[in-house]
Protein backbone atom coordinates (compact mmCIF):
# COMPACT_ATOMS: atom_id res chain seq x y z
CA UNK A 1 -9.35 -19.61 1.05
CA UNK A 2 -7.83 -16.40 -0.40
CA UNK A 3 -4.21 -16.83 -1.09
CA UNK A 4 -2.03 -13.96 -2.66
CA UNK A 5 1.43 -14.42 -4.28
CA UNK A 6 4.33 -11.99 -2.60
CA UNK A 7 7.57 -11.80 -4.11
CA UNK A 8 10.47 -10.23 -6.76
CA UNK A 9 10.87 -10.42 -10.18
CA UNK A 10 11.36 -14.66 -9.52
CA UNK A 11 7.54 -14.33 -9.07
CA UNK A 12 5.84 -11.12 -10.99
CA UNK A 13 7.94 -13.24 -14.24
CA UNK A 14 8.79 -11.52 -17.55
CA UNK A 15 6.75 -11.15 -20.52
CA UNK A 16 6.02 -15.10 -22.06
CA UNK A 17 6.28 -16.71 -18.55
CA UNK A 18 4.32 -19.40 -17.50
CA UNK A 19 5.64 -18.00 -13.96
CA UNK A 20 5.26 -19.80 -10.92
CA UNK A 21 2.17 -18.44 -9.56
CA UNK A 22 0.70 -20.30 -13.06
CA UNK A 23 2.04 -23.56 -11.85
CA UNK A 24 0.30 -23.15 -7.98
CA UNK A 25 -2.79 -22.46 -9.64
CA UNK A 26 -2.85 -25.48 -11.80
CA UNK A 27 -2.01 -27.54 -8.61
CA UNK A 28 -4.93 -25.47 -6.67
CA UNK A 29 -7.12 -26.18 -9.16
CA UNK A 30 -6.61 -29.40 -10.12
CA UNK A 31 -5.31 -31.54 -7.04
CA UNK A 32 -7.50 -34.37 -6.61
CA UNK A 33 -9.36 -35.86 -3.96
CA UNK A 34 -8.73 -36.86 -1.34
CA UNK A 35 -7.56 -33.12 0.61
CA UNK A 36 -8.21 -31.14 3.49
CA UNK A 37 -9.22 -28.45 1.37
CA UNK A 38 -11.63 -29.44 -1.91
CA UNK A 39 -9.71 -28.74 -5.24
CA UNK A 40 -11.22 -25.41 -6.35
CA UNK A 41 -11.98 -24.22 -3.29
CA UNK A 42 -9.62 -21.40 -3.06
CA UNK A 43 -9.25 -17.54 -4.75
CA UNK A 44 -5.63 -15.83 -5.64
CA UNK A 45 -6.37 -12.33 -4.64
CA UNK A 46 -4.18 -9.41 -5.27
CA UNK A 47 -3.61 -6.11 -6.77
CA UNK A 48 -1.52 -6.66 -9.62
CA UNK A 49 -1.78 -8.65 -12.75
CA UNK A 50 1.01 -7.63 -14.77
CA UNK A 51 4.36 -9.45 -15.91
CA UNK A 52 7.39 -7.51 -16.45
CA UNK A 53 8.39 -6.44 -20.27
CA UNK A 54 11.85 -6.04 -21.01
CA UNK A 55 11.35 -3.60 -23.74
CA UNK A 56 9.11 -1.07 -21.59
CA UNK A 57 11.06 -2.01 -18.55
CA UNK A 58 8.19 -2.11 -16.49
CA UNK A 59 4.97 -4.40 -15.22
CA UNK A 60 3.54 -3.77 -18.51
CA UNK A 61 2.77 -7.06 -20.26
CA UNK A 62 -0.05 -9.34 -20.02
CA UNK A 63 1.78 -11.69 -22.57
CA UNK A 64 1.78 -15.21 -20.19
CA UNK A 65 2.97 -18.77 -21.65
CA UNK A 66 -0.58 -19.74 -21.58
CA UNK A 67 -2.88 -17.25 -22.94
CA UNK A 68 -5.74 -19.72 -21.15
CA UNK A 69 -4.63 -18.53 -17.83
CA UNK A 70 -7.14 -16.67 -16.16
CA UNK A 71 -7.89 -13.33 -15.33
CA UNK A 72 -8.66 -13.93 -11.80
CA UNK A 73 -5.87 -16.07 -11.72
CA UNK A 74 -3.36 -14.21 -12.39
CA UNK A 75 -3.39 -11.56 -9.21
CA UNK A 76 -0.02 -11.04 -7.38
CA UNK A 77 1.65 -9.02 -4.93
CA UNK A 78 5.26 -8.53 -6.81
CA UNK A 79 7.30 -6.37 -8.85
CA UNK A 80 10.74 -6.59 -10.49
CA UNK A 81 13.31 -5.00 -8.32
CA UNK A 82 11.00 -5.06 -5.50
CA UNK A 83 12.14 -6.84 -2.36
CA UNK A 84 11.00 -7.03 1.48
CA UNK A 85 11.88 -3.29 2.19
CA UNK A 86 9.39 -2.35 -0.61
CA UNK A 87 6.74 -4.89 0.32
CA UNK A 88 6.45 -4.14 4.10
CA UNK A 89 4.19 -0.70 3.61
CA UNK A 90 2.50 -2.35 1.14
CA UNK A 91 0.96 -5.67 2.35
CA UNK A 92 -1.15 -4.62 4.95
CA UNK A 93 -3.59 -2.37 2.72
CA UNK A 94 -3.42 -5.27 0.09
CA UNK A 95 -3.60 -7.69 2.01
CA UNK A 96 -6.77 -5.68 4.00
CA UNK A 97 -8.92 -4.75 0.57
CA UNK A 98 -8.20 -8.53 -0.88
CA UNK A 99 -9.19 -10.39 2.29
CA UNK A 100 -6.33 -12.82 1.83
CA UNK A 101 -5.99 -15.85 4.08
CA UNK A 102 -2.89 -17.40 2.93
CA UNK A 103 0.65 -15.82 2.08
CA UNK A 104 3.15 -16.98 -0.63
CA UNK A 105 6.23 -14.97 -0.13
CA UNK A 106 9.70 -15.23 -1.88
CA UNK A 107 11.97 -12.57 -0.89
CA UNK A 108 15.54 -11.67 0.01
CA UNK A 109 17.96 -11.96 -3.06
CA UNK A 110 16.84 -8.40 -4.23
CA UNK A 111 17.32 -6.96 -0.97
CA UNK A 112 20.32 -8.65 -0.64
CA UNK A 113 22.10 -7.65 -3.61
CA UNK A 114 20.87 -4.60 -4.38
CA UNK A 115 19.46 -2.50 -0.94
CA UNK A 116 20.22 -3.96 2.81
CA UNK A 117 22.33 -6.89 4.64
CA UNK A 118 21.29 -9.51 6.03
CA UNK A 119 20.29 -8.52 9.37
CA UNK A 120 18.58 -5.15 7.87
CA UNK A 121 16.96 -7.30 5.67
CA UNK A 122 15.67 -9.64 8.42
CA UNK A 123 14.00 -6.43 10.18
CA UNK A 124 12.23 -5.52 7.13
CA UNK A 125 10.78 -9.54 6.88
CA UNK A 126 9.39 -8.85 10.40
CA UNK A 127 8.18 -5.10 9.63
CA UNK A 128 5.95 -6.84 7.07
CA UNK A 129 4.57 -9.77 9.16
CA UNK A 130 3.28 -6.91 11.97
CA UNK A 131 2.13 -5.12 8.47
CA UNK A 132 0.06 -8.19 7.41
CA UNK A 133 -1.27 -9.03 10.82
CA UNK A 134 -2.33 -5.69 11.45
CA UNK A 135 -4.48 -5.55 8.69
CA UNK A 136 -5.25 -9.69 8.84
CA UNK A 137 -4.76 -10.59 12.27
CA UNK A 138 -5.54 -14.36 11.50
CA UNK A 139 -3.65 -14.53 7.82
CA UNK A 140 -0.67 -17.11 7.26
CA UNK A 141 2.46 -17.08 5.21
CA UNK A 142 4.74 -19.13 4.02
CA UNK A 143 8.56 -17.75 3.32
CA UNK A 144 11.12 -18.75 0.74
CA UNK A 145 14.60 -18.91 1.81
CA UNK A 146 16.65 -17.26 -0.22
CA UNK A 147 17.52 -20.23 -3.28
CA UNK A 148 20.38 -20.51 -5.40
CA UNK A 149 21.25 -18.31 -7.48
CA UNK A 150 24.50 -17.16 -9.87
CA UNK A 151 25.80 -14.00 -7.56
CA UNK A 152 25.88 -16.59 -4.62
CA UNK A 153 27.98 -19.18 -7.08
CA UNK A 154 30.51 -16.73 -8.27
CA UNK A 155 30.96 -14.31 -4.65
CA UNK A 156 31.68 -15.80 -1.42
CA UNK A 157 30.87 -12.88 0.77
CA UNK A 158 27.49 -12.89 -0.79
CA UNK A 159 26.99 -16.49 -0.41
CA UNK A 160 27.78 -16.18 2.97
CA UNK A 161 25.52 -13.13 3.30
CA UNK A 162 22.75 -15.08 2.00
CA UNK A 163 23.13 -17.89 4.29
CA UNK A 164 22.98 -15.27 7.39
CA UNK A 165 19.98 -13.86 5.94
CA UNK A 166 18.54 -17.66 5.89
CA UNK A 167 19.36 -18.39 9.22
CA UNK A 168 17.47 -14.72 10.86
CA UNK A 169 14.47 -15.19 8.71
CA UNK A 170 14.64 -19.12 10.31
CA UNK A 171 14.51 -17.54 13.20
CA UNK A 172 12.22 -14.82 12.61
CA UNK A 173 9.83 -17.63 11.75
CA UNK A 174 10.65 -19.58 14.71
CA UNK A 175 10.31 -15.97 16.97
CA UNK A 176 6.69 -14.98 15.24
CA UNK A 177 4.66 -17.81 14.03
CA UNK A 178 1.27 -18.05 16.48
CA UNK A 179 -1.61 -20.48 16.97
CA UNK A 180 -3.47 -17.63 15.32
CA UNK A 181 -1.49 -15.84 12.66
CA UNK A 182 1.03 -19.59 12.03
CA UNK A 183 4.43 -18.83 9.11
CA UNK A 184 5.78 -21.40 7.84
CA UNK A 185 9.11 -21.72 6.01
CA UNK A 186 9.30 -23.54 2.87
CA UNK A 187 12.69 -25.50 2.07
CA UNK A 188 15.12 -24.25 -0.60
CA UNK A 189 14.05 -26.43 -3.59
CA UNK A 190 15.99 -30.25 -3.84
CA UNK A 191 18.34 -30.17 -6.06
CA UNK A 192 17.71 -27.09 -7.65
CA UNK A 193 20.43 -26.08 -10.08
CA UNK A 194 21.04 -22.83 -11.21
CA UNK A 195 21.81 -24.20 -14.93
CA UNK A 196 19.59 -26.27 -15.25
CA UNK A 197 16.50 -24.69 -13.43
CA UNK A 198 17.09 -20.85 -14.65
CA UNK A 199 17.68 -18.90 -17.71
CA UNK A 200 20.30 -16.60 -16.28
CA UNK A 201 21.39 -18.08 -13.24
CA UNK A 202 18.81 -16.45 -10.93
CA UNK A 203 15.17 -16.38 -12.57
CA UNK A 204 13.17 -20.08 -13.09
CA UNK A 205 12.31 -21.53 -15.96
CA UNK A 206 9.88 -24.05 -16.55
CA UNK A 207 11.66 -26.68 -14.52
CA UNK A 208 12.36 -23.73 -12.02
CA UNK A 209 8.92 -22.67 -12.10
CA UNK A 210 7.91 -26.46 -10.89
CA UNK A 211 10.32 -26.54 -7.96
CA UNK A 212 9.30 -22.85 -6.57
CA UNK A 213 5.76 -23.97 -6.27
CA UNK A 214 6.42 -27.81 -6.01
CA UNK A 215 8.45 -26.67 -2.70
CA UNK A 216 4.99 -24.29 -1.43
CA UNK A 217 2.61 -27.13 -2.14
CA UNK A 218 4.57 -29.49 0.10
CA UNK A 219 4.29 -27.01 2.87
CA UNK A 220 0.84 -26.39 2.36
CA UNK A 221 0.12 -30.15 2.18
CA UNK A 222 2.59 -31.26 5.28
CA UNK A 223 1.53 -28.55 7.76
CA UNK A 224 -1.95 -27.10 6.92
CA UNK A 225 -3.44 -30.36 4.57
CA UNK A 226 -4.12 -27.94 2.11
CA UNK A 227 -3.78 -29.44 -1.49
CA UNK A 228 -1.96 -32.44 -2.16
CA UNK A 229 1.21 -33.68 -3.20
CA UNK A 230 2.52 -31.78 -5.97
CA UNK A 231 2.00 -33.20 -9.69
CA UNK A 232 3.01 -31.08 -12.82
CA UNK A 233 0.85 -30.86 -15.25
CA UNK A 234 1.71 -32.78 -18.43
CA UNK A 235 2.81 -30.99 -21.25
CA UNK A 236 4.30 -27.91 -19.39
C-alpha cells in the first residue's frame, strides 16, 4: 500500500522538524500485530523530499529532527504556502508516476487566509479528487478539516469562514466518496490547543505533530483496519 502525504506548510515542516509525516511512518512501521494490514507493509511515495528553510525561504533543507529518518521515507506531496488551489493540477500526475493507493491530505487554512473563501475553496477540494481519480481511479484519501489555529482565535469572520469551509468539504466528502475511490474525513484533533500543540499558533510541534497523525491513524484503523491504534513512540 502506497500512501503519499498532501498538505501545506503544517505538513512539508520547517528545517529541524520531526514533522508529522515522521510520526505516521513510525506508526506504519512499527504498529504491532494484530492488523488488517502487516506492519511494514506499506511505501510513502511522492515527489518531494524537502522541508522548508527559513533562511533560503524555500523547500531547501533536508535538516529533519531525526537524521535516522529515511530517505524513502520522507516523500511528500506539500509545500509552504501551497494550499488546495495549488495541489489540484498537481496530484493527478503525482499521484499517476508514484502509484499511490492511499491519500493523506491537510488543506484549507492557506487557502483560506491567503487565496479563496470558503465555498471557492470547497470547488478546488473537489477539482483535486476528479484530479486524483483520473489518474488513480481506485485511490483513497483522507481530509483534514481545517484545525485550530491563531487567525481563527483572534478574527471572528475568519473563524466563521473556516467553519463554512468545514461544513462544504463535509459535504463534499459525503457528495464523492464511492465503493471504489472511498474519502474519508478525519476529525479535528481532541483537544488540540493552539498553545500548547504549536509554536506560533498555527504550525505543530511535537505534541502537534502526534495529534495530526494520531487523528489519520484512527481513521485508517476505524474505517479501512489499516494500522492500529495510535502509540507514540517513546522518547519523541
Amino acid at each position: 500500500m502506497r500512501f503519499m502525504f498532501v498538505g501545506d506548510s503544517m505538513t512539508i515542516g520547517r528545517a529541524g522538524d520531526f514533522t508529522w509525516r515522521y510520526r505516521m511512518w513510525q506508526h506504519l512501521t512499527t504498529t504491532p500485530e494484530p492488523a488488517a494490514e502487516p506492519a511494514g507493509a506499506h511505501r510513502i511515495v511522492g515527489p518531494r523530499t524537502a522541508l522548508y528553510d527559513t533562511l533560503t525561504d524555500a523547500p531547501t533543507s533536508h535538516d529533519y529532527a531525526d537524521p535516522a529518518f529515511p530517505g524513502h521515507a520522507r516523500r511528500h506531496l506539500a509545500g509552504w504556502g501551497e494550499g488546495w488551489q495549488h495541489m489540484a493540477p498537481l496530484i493527478g500526475p503525482a499521484a499517476a508516476a508514484a502509484e499511490a493507493d492511499v491519500l493523506l491530505v491537510s488543506l484549507g487554512l492557506i487557502d483560506l487566509g491567503f487565496y479563496t473563501k470558503a465555498d471557492e475553496t470547497a470547488a478546488n477540494a473537489r477539482r483535486f479528487v476528479a484530479a486524483a481519480r483520473a489518474a488513480r481511479p481506485g485511490v483513497r484519501m483522507v481530509f483534514l478539516p481545517v484545525i485550530p489555529n491563531v487567525r481563527a482565535e483572534e478574527d471572528a469572520p475568519f473563524a466563521a469562514e473556516v467553519d463554512r469551509f468545514n461544513e462544504l468539504l463535509a459535504k463534499a466528502v459525503a457528495d464523492l466518496t464511492t465503493d471504489t475511490s472511498p474519502i474519508l474525513l478525519a476529525a479535528r484533533p481532541q483537544d488540540y490547543d493552539i498553545h500548547r500543540d504549536t509554536y506560533d499558533g498555527t504550525h505543530p510541534n511535537a505534541s502537534g505533530e502526534h495529534r495530526l497523525a494520531g487523528e489519520f491513524a484512527a481513521v485508517l484503523h476505524q474505517a479501512w483496519g489499516i494500522g492500529g491504534p495510535y502509540r507514540p513512540a517513546s522518547g519523541t
